[in-house]
C-alpha atoms as a PDB file:
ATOM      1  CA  UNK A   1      -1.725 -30.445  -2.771  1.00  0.00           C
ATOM      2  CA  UNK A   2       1.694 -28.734  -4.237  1.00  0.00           C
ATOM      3  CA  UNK A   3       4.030 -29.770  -1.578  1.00  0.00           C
ATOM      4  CA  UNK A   4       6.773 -31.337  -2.813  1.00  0.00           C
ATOM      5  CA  UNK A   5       5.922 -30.738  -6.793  1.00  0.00           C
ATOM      6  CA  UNK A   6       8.201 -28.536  -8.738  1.00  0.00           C
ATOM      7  CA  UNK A   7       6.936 -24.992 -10.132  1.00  0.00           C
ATOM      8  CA  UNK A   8       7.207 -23.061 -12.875  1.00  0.00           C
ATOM      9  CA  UNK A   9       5.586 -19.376 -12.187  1.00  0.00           C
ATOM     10  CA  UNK A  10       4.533 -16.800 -14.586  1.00  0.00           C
ATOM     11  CA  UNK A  11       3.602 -13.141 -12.870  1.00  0.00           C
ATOM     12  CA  UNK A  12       2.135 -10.690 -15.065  1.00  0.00           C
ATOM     13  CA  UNK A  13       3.597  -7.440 -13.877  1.00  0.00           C
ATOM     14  CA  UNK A  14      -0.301  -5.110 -13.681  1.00  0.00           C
ATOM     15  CA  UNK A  15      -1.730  -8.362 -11.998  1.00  0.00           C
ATOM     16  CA  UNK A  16      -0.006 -10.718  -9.956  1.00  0.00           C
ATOM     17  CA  UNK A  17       3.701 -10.678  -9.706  1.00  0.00           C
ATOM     18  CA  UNK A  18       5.844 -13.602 -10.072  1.00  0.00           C
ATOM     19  CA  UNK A  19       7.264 -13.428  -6.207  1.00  0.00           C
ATOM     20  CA  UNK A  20       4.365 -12.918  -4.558  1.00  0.00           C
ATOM     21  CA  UNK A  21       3.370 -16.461  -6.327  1.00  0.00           C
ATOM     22  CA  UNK A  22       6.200 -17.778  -4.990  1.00  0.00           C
ATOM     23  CA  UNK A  23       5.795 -16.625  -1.577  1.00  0.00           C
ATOM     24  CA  UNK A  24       2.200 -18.848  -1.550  1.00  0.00           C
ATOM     25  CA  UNK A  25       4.256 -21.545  -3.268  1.00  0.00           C
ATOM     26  CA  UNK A  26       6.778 -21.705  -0.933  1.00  0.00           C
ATOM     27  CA  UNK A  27       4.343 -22.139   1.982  1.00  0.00           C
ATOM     28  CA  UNK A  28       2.442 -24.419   0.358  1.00  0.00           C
ATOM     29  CA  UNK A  29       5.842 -26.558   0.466  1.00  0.00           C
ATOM     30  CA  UNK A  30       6.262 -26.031  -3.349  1.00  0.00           C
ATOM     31  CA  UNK A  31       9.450 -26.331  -4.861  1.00  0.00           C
ATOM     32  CA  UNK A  32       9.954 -23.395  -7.958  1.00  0.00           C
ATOM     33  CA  UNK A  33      12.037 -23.934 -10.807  1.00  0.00           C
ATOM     34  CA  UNK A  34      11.677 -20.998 -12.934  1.00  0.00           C
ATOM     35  CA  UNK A  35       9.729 -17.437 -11.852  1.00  0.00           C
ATOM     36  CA  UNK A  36       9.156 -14.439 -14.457  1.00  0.00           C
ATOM     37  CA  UNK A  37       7.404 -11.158 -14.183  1.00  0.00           C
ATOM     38  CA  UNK A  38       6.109 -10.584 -17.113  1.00  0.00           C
ATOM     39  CA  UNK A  39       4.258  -7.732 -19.003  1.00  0.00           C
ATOM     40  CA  UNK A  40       1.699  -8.510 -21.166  1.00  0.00           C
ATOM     41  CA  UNK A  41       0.891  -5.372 -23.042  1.00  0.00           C
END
């Protein structure tokens, strides 16, 4: 559904963080443009 699509990813650094996104992005065939840890406090 992704593959070939560019990505922007937003981690939130207590949740989700922004590489392991990328990592399921990546094998999805995803192409990222921008990746961020964030924290949302």
């Amino acid at each position: 559904m992704i593959k070939g699509k560019n990505i922007i990813i937003v981690g939130e650094r207590d949740g989700v963080p922004g590489p392991a996104i990328a990592a399921c992005v990546m094998a999805a065939g995803g192409n990222i443009v921008f990746m961020t840890t964030e924290c949302f406090v």
